[in-house]
Protein backbone atom coordinates (compact mmCIF):
# COMPACT_ATOMS: atom_id res chain seq x y z
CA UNK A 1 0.00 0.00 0.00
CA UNK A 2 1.24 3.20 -0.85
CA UNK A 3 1.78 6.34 1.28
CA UNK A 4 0.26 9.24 0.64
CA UNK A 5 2.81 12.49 -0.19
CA UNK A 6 3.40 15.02 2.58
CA UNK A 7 2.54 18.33 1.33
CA UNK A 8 5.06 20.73 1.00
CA UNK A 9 5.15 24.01 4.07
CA UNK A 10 4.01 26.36 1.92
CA UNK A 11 1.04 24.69 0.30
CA UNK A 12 -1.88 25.74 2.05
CA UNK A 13 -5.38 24.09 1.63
CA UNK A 14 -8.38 26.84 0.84
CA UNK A 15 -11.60 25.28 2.51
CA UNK A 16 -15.03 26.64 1.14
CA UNK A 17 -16.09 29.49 3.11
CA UNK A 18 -18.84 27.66 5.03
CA UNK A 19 -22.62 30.13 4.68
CA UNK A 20 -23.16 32.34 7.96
CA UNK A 21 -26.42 32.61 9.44
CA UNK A 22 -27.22 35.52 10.95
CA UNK A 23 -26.20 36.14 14.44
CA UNK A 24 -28.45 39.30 14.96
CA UNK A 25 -32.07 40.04 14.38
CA UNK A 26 -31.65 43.43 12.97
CA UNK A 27 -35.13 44.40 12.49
CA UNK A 28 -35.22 43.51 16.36
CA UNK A 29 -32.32 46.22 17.06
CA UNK A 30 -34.18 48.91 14.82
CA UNK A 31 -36.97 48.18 16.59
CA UNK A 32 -35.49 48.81 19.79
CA UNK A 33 -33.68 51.69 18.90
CA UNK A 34 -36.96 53.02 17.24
CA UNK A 35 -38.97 52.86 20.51
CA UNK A 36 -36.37 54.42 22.47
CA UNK A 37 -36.72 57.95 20.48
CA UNK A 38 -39.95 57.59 19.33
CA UNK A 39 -41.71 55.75 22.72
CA UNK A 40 -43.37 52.46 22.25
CA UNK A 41 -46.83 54.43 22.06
CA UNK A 42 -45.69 56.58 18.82
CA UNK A 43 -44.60 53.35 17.64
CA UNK A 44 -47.42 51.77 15.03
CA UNK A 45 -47.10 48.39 13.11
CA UNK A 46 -44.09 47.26 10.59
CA UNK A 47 -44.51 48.76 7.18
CA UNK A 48 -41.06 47.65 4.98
CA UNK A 49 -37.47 47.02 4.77
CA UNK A 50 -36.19 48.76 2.30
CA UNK A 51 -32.28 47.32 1.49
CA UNK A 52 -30.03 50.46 0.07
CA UNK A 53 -27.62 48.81 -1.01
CA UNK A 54 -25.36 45.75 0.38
CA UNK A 55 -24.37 47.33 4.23
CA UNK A 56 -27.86 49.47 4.94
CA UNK A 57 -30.97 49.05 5.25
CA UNK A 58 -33.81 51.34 6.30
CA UNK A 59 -36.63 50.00 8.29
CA UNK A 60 -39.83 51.77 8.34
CA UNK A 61 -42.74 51.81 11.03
CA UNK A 62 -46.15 53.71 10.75
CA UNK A 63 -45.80 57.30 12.92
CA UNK A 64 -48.70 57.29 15.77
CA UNK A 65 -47.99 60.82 16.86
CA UNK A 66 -50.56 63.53 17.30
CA UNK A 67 -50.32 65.51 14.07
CA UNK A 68 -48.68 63.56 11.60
CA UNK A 69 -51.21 61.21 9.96
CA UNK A 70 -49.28 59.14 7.14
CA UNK A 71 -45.94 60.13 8.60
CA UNK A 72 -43.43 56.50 9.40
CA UNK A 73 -40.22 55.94 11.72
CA UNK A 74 -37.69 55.16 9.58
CA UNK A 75 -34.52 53.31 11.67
CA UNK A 76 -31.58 53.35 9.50
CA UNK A 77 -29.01 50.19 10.65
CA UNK A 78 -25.64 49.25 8.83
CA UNK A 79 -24.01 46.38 8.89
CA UNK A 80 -21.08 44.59 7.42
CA UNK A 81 -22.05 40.87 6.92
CA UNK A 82 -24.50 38.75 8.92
CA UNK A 83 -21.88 37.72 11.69
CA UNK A 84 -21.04 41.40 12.55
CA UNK A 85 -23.05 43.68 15.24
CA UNK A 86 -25.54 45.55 13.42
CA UNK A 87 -25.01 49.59 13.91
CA UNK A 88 -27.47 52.51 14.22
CA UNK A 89 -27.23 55.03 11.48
CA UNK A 90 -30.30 57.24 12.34
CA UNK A 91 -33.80 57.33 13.34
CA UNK A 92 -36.13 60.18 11.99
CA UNK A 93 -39.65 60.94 11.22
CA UNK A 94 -40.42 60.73 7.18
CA UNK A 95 -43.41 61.73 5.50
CA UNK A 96 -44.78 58.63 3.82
CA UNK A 97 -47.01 58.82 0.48
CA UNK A 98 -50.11 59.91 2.24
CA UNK A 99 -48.73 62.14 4.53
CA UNK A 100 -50.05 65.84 5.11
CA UNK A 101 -46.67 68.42 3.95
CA UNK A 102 -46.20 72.17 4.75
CA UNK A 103 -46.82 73.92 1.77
CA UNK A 104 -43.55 74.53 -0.22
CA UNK A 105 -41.55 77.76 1.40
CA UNK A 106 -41.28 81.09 -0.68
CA UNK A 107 -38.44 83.47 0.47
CA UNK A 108 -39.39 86.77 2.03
CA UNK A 109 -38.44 89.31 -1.04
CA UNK A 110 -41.02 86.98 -3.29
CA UNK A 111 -43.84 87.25 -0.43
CA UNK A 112 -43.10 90.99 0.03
CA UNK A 113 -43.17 91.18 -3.54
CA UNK A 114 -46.85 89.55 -3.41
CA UNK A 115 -47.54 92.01 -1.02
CA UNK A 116 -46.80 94.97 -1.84
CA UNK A 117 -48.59 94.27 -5.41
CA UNK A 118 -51.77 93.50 -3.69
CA UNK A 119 -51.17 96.69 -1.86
CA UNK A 120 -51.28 98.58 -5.28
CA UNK A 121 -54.05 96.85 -6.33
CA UNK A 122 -56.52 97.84 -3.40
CA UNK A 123 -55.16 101.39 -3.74
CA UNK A 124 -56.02 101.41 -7.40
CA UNK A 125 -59.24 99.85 -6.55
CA UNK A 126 -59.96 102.76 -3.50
CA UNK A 127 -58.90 105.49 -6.28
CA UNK A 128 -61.33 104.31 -9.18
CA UNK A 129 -64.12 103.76 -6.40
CA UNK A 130 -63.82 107.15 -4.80
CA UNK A 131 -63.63 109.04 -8.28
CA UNK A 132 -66.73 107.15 -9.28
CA UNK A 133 -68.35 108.40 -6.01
CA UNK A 134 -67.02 112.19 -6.69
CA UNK A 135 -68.43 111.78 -10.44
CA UNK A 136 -71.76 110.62 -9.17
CA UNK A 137 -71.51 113.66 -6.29
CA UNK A 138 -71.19 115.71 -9.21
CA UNK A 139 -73.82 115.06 -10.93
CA UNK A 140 -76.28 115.01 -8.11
CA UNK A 141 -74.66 118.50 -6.98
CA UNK A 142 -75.59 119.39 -10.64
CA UNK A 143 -78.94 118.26 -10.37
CA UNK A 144 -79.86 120.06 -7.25
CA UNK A 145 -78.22 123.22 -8.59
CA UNK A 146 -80.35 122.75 -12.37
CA UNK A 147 -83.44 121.89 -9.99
CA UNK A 148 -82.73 125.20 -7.72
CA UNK A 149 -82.27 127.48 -11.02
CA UNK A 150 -85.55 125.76 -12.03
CA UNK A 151 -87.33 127.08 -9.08
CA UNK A 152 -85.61 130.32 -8.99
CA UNK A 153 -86.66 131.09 -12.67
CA UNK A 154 -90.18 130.03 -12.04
CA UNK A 155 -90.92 132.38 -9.10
């Protein structure tokens, strides 16, 4: 029977990377992480996962606070591989699709600008209706004046 060789020193045998199950639940951690800012009460049910790309992922939870219908918790976690400690990115309130938004901001020199047009505009407006009320003055001074003459001429 024949021996089998000794491999040389510097030979070295790869073995196939063996698949690692996760070690953390990380929607667990986001969840925890969530209710610790947001309070277990503001906390509503599990919406999505959304994967960014191959490290984060963004986990989002419907928004129970007083004021923001439609509005979700979105707990941002990063981590490296499935055997590594997930990590908190950030947790912040995000308007979801149904959500009620401010109305878009205008800067001050385009709202003065508004402003000061619709100014002008009721002045104009004042102008034309007082003139209209001096005409019409006018006229009815006129008229009593023409009616007075009348009288005068008949007596």
């Amino acid at each position: 029977m024949a021996r089998p060789k000794k491999l040389p020193k510097f030979v070295k045998l790869v073995r196939p990377k063996k698949e690692v199950k996760a070690k953390f639940d990380v929607k667990a951690f986001a969840e925890a992480e969530a209710k610790s800012v947001a309070g277990s009460s503001e906390l509503g049910a599990f919406v999505e996962a959304i994967k960014l790309d191959d490290f984060v992922t963004n986990f989002l939870w419907e928004a129970k606070r007083p004021g923001y219908v439609g509005w979700r918790w979105c707990v941002s976690v990063s981590q490296l591989d499935p055997a590594t400690e997930p990590t908190l990115t950030e947790v912040v309130l995000l308007p979801g699709p149904d959500s009620l938004l401010a109305p878009a901001w205008v800067p001050w020199s385009e709202r003065l600008a508004d402003y000061q047009a619709l100014q002008a505009e009721l002045a104009k407006q004042a102008a034309e209706e007082a003139e209209e009320e001096n005409i019409i003055d006018e006229e009815e001074d006129l008229a009593v004046l023409d009616s007075e003459q009348g009288e005068d001429t008949k007596q």
